[in-house]
Each structure stands twice: as C-alpha cells, then as structure tokens.
N, C-alpha and C. Protein backbone atom coordinates (compact mmCIF):
# COMPACT_ATOMS: atom_id res chain seq x y z
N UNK A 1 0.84 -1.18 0.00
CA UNK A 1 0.00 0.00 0.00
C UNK A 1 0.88 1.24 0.00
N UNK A 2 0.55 2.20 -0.90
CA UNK A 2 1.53 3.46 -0.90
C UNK A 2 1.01 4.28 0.19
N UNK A 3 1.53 4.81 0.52
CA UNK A 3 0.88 5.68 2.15
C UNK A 3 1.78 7.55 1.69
N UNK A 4 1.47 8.25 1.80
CA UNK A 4 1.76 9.70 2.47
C UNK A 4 1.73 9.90 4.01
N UNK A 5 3.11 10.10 4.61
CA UNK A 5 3.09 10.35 5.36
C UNK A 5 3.33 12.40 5.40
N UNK A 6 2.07 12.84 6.66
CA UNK A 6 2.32 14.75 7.03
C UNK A 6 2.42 14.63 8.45
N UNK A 7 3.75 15.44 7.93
CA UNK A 7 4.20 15.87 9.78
C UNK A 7 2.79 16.89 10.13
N UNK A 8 2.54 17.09 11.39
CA UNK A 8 2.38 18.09 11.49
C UNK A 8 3.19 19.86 11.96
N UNK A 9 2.23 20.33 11.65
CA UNK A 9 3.39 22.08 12.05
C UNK A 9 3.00 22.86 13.70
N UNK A 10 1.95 21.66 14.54
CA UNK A 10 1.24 22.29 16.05
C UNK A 10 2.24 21.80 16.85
N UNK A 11 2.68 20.77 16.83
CA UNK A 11 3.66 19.74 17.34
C UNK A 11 4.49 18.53 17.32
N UNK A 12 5.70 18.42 17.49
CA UNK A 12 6.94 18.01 17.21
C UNK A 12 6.64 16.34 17.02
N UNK A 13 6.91 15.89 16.16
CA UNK A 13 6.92 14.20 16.05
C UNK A 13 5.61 14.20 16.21
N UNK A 14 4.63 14.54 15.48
CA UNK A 14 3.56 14.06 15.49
C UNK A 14 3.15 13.73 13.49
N UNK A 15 2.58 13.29 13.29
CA UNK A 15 2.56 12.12 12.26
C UNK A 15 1.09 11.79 11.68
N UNK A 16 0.61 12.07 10.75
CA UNK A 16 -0.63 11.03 10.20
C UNK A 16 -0.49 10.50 8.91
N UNK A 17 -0.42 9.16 8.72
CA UNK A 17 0.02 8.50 7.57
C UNK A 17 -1.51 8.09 6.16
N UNK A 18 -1.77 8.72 5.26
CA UNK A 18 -2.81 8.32 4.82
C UNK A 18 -2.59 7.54 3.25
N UNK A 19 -3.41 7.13 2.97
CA UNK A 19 -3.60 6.47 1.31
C UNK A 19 -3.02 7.60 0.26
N UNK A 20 -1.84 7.10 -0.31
CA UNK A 20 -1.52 8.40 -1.36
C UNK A 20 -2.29 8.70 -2.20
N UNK A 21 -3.29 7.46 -2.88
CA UNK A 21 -4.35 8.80 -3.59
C UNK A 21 -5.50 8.83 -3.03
N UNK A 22 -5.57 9.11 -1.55
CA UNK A 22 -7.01 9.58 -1.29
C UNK A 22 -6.48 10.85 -0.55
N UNK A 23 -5.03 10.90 0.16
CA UNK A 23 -5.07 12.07 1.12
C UNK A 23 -5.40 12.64 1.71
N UNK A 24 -5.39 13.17 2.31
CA UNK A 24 -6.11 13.78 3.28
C UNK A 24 -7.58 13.78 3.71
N UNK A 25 -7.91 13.34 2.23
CA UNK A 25 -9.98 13.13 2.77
C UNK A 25 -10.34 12.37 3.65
N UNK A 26 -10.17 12.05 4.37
CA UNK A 26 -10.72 10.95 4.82
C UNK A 26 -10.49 11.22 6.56
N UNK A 27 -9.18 12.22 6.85
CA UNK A 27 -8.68 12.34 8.11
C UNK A 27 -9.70 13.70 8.99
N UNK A 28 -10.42 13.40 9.70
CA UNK A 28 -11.21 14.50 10.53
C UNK A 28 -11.15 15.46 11.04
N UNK A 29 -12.03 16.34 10.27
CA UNK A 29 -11.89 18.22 10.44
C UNK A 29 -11.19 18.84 11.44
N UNK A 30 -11.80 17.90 12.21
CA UNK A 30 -11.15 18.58 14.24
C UNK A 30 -9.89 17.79 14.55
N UNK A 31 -9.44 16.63 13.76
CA UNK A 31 -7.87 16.54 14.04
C UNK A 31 -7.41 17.43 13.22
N UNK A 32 -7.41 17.34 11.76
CA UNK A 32 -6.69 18.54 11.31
C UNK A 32 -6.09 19.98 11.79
N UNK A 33 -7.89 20.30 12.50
CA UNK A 33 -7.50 22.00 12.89
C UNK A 33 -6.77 21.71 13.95
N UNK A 34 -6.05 20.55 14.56
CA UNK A 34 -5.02 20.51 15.57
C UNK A 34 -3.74 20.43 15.04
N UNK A 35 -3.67 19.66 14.23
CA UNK A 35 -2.58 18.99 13.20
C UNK A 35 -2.00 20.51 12.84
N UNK A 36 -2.39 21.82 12.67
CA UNK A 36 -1.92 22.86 12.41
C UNK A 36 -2.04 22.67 10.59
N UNK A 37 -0.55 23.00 10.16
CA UNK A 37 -0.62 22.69 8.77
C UNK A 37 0.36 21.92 8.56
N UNK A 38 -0.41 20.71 7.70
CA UNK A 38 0.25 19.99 7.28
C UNK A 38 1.45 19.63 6.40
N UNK A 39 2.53 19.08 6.46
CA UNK A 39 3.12 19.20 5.22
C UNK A 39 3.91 17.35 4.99
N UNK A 40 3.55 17.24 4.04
CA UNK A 40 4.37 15.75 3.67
C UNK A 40 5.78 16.03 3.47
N UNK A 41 5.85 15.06 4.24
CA UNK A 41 7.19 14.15 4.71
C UNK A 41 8.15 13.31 3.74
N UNK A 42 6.95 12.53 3.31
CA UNK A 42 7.55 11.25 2.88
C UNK A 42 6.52 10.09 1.73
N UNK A 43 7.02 9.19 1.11
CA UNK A 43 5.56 8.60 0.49
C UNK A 43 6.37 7.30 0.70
N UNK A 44 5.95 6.09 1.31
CA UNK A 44 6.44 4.76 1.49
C UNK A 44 5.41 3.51 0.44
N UNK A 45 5.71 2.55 0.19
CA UNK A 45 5.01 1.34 -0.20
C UNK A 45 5.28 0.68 0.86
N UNK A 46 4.37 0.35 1.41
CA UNK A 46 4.05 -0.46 2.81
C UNK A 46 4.12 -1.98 2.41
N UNK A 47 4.32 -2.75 3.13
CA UNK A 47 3.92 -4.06 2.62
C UNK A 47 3.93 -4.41 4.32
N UNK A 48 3.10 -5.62 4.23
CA UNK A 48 2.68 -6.03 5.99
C UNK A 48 4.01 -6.91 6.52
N UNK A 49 4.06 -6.54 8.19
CA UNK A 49 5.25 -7.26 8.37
C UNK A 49 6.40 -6.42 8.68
N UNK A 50 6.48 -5.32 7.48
CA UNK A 50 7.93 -4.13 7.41
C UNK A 50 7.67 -3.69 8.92
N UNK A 51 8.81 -3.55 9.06
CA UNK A 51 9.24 -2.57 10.35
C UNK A 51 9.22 -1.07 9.88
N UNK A 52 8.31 -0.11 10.83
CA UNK A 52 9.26 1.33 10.69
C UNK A 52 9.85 1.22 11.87
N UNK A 53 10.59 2.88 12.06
CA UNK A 53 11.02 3.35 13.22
C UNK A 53 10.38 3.29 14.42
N UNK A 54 9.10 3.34 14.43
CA UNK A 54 8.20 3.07 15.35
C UNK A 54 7.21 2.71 15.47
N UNK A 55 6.96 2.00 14.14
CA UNK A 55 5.54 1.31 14.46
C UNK A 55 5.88 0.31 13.26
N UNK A 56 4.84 -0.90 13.73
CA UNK A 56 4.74 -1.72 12.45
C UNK A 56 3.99 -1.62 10.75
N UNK A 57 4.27 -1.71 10.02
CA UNK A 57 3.66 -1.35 9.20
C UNK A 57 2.02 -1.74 9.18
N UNK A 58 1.91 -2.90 9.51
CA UNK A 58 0.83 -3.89 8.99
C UNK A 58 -0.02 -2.94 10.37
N UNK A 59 0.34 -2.68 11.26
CA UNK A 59 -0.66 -1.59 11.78
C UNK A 59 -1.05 -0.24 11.66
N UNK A 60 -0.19 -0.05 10.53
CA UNK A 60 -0.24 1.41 9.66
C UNK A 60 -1.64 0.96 8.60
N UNK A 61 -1.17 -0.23 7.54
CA UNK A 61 -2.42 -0.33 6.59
C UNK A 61 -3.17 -0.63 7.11
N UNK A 62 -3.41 -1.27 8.36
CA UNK A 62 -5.01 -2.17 8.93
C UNK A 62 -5.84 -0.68 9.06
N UNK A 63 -5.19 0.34 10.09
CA UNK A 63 -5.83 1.86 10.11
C UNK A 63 -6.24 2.64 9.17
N UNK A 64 -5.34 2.41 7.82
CA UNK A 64 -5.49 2.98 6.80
C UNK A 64 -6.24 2.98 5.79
N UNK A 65 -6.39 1.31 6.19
CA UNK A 65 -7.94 0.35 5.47
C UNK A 65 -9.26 0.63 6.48
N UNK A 66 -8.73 0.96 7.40
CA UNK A 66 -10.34 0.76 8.43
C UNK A 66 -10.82 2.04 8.61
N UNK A 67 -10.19 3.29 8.63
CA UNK A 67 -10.34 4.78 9.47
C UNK A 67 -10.08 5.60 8.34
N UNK A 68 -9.01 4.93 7.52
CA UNK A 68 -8.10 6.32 6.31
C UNK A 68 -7.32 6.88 6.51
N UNK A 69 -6.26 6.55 7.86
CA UNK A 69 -5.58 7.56 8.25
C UNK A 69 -5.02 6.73 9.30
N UNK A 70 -3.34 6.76 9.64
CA UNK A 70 -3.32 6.42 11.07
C UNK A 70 -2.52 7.48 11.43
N UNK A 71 -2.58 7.99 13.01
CA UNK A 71 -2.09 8.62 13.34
C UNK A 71 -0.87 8.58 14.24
N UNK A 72 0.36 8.83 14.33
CA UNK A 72 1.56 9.04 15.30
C UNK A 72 1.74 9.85 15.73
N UNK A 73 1.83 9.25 17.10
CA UNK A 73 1.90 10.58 18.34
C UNK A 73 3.53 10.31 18.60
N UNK A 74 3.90 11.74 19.57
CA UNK A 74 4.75 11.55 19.74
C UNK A 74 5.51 10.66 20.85
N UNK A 75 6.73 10.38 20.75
CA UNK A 75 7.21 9.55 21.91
C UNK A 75 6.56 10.15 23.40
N UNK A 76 6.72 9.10 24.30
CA UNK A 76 6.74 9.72 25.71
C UNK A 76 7.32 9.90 26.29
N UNK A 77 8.07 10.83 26.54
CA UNK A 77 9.39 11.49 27.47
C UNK A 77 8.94 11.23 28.68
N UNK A 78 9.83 10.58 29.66
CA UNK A 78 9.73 11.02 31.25
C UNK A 78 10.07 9.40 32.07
C-alpha cells in the first residue's frame, strides 16, 4: 500500500500516515485543525510485516484500510 506520510506544524513528532491517492480526505476536520498545517514528509510502499522506526507497518495499513488515516503521536518522554 503506498501511504503519504504529514508531519504536522502544532507539534513536534507528530505524524498522520494516509492512502496516497485519497489524502487527506478521509482524516477528521477537528484533528486537522489541531494537526496545524500539514506538510508531507515522505511517500512509502508499505507491505505487511515491514518494520518502521516506530511502528509496524501492517498496523499502519489495517488503520489505513479501516479509518483512512493512522495517526503518530509523539514519543513519551519522562
């Protein structure tokens, strides 16, 4: 699955990964207006199984197939 990943510009390491050709439709008005403004990152081909940096893939497409969107928060410091 090709994915777009947008940082967001409200706060640091935060992340929503969506379907490259649906984009952004699909991700909800009131996360957005938090998300600040968006800007892409990155565009990956997912395949299930891959490792990212911090999450598994195959729980990136299951979200991406079920919701349209998954979202990454940032680490938890402390």
């Amino acid at each position: 699955m090709k994915v777009t990943v947008y940082k967001a510009s409200s706060r640091e390491y935060l992340y929503v990964y969506v379907a490259e050709a649906v984009g952004l439709e699909k991700v909800p008005s009131a996360l957005l207006a938090q998300f600040g403004d968006p800007t892409p990152v990155m565009t990956l081909d997912l395949k299930a199984g891959q490792q990212l940096a911090r999450v598994c893939a195959t729980d990136v497409i299951s979200a991406v197939e079920d919701k349209g969107y998954y979202l990454q928060m940032p680490p938890v410091v402390g």
